[in-house]
N, C-alpha and C. Protein backbone atom coordinates (compact mmCIF):
# COMPACT_ATOMS: atom_id res chain seq x y z
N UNK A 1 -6.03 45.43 34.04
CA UNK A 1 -7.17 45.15 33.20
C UNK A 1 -6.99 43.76 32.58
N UNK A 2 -7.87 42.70 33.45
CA UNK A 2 -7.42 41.67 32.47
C UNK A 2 -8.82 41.30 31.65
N UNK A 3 -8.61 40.36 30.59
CA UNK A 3 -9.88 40.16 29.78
C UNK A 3 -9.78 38.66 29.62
N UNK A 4 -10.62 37.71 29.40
CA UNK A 4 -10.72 36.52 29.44
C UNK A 4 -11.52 36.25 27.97
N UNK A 5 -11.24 35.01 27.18
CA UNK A 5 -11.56 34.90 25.90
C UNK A 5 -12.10 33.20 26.41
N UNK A 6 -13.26 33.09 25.54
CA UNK A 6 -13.73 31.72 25.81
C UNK A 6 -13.94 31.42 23.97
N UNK A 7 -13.20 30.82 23.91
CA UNK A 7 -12.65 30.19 22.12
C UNK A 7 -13.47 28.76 21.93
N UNK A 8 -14.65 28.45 21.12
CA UNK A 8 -14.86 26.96 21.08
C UNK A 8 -15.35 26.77 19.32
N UNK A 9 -14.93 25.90 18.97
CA UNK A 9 -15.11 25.59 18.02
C UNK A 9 -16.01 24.20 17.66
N UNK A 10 -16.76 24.90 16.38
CA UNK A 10 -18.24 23.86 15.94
C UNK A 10 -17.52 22.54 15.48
N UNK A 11 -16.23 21.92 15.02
CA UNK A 11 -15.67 21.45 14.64
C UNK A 11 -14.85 20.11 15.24
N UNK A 12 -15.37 20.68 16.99
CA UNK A 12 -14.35 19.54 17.90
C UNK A 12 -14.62 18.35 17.25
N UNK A 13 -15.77 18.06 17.21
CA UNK A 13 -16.16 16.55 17.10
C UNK A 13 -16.04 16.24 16.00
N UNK A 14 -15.86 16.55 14.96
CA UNK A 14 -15.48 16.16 13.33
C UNK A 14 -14.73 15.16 12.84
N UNK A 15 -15.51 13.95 12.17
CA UNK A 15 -14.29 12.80 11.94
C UNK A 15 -13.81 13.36 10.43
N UNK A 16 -12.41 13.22 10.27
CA UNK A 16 -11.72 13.61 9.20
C UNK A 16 -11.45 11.92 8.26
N UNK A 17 -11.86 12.12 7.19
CA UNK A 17 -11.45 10.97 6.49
C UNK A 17 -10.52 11.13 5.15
N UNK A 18 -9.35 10.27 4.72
CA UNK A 18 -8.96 10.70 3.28
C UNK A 18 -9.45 9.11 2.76
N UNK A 19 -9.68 8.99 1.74
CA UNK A 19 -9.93 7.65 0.69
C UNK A 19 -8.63 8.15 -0.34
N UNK A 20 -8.37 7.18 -0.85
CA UNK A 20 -7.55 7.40 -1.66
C UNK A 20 -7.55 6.00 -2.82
N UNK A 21 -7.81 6.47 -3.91
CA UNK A 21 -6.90 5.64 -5.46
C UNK A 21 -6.32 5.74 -5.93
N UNK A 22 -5.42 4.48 -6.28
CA UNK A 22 -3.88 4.62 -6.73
C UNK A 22 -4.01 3.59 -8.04
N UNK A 23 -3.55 4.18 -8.74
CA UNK A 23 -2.90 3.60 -10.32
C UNK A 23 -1.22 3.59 -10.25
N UNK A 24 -0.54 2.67 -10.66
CA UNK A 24 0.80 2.76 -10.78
C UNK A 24 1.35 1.50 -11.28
N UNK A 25 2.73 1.26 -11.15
CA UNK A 25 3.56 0.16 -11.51
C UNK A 25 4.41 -0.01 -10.36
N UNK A 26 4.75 -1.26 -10.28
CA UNK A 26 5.53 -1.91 -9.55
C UNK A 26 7.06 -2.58 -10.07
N UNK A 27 7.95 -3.06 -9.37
CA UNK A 27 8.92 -3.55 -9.74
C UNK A 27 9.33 -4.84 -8.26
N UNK A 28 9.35 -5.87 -8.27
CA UNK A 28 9.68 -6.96 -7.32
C UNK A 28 10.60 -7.31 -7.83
N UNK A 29 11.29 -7.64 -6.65
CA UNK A 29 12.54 -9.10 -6.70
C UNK A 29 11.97 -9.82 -5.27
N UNK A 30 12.06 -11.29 -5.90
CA UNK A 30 11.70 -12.69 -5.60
C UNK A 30 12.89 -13.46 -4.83
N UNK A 31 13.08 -13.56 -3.64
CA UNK A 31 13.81 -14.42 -2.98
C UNK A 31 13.21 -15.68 -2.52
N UNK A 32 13.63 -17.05 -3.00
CA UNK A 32 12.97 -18.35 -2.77
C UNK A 32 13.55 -18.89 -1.10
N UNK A 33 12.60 -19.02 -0.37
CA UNK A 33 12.71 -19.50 1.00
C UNK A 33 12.83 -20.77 1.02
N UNK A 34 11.94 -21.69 0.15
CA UNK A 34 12.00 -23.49 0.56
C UNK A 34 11.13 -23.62 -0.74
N UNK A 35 12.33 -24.39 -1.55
CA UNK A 35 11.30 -25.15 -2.95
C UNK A 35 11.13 -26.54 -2.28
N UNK A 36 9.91 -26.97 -2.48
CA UNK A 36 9.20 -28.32 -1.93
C UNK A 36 9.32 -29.19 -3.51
N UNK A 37 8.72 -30.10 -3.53
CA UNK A 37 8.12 -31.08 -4.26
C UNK A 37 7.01 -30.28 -4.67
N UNK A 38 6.08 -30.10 -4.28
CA UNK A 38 4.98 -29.68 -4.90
C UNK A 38 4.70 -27.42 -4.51
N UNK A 39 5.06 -27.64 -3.41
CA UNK A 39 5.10 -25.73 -3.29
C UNK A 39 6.23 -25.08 -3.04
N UNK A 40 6.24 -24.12 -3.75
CA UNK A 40 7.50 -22.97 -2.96
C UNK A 40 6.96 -21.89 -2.34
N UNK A 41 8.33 -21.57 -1.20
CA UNK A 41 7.61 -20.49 -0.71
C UNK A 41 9.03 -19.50 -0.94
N UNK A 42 8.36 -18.02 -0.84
CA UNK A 42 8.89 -17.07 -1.44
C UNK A 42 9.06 -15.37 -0.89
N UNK A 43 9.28 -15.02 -0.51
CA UNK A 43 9.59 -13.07 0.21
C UNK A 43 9.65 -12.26 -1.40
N UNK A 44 8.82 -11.51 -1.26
CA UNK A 44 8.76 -10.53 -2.25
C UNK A 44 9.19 -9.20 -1.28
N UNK A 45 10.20 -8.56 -2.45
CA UNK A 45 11.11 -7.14 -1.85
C UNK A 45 10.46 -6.33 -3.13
N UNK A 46 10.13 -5.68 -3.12
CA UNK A 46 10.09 -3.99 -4.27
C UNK A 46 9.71 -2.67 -3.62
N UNK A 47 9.19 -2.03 -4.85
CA UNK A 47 9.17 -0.37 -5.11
C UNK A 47 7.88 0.05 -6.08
N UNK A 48 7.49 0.72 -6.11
CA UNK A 48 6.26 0.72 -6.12
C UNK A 48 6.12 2.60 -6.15
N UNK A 49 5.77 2.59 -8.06
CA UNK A 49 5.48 4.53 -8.17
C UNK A 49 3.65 4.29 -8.23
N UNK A 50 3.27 5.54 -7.70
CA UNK A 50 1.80 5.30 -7.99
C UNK A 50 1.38 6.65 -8.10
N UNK A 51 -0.17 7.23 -8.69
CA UNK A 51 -0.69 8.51 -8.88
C UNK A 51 -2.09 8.40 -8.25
N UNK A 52 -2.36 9.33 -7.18
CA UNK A 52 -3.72 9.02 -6.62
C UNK A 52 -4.80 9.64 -7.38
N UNK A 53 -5.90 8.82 -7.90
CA UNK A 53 -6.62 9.19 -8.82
C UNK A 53 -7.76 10.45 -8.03
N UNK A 54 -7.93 10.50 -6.87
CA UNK A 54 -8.67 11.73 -6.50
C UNK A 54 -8.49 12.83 -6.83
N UNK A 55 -8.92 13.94 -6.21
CA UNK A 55 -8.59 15.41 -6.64
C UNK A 55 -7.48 15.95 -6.76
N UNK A 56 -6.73 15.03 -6.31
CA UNK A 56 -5.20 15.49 -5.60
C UNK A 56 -4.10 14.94 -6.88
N UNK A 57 -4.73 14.00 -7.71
CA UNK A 57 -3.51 13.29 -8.53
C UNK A 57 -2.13 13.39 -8.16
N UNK A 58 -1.84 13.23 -6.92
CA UNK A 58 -0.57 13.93 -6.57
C UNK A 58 -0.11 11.78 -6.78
N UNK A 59 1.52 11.90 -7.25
CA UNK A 59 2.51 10.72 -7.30
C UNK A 59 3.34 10.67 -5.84
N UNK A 60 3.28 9.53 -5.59
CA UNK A 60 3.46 8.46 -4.14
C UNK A 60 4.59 7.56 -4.57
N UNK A 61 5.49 7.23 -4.35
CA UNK A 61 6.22 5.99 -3.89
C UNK A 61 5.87 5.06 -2.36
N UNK A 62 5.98 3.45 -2.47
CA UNK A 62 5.74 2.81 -1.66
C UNK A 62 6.71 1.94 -1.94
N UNK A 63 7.08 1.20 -0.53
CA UNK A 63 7.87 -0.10 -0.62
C UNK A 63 6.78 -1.07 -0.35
N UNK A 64 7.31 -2.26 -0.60
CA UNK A 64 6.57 -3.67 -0.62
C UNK A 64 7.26 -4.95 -0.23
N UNK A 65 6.52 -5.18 0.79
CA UNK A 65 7.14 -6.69 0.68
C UNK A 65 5.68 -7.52 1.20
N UNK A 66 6.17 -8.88 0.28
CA UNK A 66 5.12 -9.85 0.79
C UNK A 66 5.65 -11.50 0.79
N UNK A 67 4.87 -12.25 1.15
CA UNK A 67 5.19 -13.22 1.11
C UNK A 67 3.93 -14.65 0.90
N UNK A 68 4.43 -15.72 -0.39
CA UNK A 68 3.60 -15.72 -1.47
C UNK A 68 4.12 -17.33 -1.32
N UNK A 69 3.25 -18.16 -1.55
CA UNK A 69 3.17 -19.35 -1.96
C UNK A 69 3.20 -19.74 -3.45
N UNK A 70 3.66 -20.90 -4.12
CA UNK A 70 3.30 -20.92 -5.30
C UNK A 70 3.58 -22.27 -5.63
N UNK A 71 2.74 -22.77 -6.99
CA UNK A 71 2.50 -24.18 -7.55
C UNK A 71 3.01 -24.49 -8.63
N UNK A 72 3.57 -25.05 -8.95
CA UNK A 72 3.76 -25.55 -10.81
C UNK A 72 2.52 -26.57 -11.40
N UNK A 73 1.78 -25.53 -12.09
CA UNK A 73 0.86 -26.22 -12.53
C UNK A 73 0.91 -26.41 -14.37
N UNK A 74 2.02 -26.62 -14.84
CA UNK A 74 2.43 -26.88 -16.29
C UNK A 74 4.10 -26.73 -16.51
N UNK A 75 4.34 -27.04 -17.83
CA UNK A 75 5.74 -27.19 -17.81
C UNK A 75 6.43 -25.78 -17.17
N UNK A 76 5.95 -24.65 -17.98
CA UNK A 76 6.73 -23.63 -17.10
C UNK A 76 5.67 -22.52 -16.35
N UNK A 77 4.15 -23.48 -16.10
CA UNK A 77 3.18 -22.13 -15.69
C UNK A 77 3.31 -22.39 -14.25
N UNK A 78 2.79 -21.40 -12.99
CA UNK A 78 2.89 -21.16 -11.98
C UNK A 78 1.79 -20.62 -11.05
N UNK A 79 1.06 -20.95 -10.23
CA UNK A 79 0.02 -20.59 -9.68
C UNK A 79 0.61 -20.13 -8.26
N UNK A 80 0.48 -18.51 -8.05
CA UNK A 80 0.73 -18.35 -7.00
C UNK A 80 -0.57 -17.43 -5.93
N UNK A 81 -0.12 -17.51 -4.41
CA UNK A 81 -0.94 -16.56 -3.99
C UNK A 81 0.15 -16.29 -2.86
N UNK A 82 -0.13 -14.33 -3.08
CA UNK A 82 0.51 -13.54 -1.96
C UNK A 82 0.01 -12.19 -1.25
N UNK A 83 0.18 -12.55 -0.01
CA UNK A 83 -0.33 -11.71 0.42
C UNK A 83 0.74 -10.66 1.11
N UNK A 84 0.45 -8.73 0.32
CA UNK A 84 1.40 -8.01 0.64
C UNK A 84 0.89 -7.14 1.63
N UNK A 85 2.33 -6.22 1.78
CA UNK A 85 2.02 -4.89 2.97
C UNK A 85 2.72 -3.62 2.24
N UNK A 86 2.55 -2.92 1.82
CA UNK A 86 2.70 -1.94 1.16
C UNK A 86 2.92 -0.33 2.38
N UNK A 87 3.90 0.42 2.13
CA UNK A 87 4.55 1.32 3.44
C UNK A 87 4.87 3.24 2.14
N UNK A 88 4.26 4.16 2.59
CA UNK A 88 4.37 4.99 1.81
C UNK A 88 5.81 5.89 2.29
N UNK A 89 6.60 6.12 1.28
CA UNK A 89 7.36 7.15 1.30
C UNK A 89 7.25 8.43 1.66
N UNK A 90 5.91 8.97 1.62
CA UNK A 90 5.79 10.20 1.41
C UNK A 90 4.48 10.66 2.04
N UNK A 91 4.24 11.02 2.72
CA UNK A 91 3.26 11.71 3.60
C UNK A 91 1.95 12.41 3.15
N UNK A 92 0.72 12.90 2.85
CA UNK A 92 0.03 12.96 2.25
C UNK A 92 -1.25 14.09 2.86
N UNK A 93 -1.91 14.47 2.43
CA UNK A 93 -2.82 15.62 3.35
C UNK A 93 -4.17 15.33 2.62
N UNK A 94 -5.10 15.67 3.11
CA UNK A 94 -6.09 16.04 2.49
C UNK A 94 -6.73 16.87 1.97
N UNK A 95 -7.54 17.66 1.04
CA UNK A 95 -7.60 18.67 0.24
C UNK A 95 -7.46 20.22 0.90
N UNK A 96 -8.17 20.04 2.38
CA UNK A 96 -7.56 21.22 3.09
C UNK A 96 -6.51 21.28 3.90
N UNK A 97 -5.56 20.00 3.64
CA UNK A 97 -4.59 19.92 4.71
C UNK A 97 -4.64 19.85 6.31
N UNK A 98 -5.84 19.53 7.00
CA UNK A 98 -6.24 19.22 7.81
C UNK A 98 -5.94 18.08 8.45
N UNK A 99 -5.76 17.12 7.65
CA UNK A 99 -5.24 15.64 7.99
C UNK A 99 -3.94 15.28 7.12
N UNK A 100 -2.66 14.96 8.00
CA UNK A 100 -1.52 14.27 7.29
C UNK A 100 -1.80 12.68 7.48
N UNK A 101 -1.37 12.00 6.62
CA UNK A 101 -1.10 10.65 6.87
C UNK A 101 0.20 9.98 5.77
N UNK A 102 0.24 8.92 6.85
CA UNK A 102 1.45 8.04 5.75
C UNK A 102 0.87 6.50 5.25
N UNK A 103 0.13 6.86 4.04
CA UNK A 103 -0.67 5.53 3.79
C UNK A 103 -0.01 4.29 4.11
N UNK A 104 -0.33 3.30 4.62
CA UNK A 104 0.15 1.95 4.41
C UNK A 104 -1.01 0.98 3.60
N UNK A 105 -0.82 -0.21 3.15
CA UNK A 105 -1.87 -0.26 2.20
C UNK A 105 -1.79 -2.04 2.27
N UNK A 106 -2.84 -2.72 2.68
CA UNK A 106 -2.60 -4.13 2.68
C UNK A 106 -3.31 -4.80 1.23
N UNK A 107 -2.72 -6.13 0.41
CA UNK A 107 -2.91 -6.46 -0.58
C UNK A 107 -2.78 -7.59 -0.85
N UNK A 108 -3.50 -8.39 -1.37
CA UNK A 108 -3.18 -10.22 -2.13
C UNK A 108 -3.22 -10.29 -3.10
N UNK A 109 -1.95 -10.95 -3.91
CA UNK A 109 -1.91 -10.72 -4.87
C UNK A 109 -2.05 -12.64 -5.62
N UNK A 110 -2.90 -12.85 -6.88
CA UNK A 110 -3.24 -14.20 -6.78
C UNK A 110 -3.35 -13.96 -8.38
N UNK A 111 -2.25 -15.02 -9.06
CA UNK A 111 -2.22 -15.02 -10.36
C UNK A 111 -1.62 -16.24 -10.80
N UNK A 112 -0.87 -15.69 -12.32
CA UNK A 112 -0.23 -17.02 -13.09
C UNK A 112 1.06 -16.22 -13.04
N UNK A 113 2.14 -17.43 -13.27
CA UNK A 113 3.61 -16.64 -13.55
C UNK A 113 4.07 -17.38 -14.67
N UNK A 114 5.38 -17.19 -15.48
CA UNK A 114 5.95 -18.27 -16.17
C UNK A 114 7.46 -17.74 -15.66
């Protein structure tokens, strides 16, 4: 006696999306590649805690590194711009667990330093 089952689901075609917002703090260390006359250039290394502000508020760690130009534009002020890549520790789902992912997260970061 055999029996045959034909299984299909309304669901094949379904794009799954997560969005995600993050609030947190960071911590860098600054390694100088080539101080010029007028620019330096620079490798940013850190760590990076964050809390995703969606439904999930669930806390993330990320590493970081980027790499950043910068100006002396006063006795000790600093105009820089960098652009980072951000890599998640920790793996992540979406509210029904349907989708895992490991965020990676691209970023420029463009300010003053002293």
């Amino acid at each position: 006696d055999s029996q045959a089952t034909n299984v299909s689901f309304a669901e094949e075609a379904k794009e799954y999306k997560l969005k995600a917002n993050y609030v947190g703090a960071k911590v860098d260390y600054q390694y100088i590649l080539l101080k010029g006359p007028s620019i330096t250039h620079h490798i940013t290394l850190g760590i990076e805690g964050a809390i995703n502000l969606n439904d999930t508020e669930m806390a993330t760690s990320f590493v970081n590194i980027g790499y950043g130009l910068s100006r002396q534009i006063g006795d000790n002020v600093h105009f820089f711009v960098e652009p980072t890549w951000s890599y998640a520790l920790f793996s992540q789902s979406d509210a029904n667990a349907l989708l895992l992912v490991k965020p990676n997260k691209i970023g420029f970061n463009l300010g003053l330093a002293t």
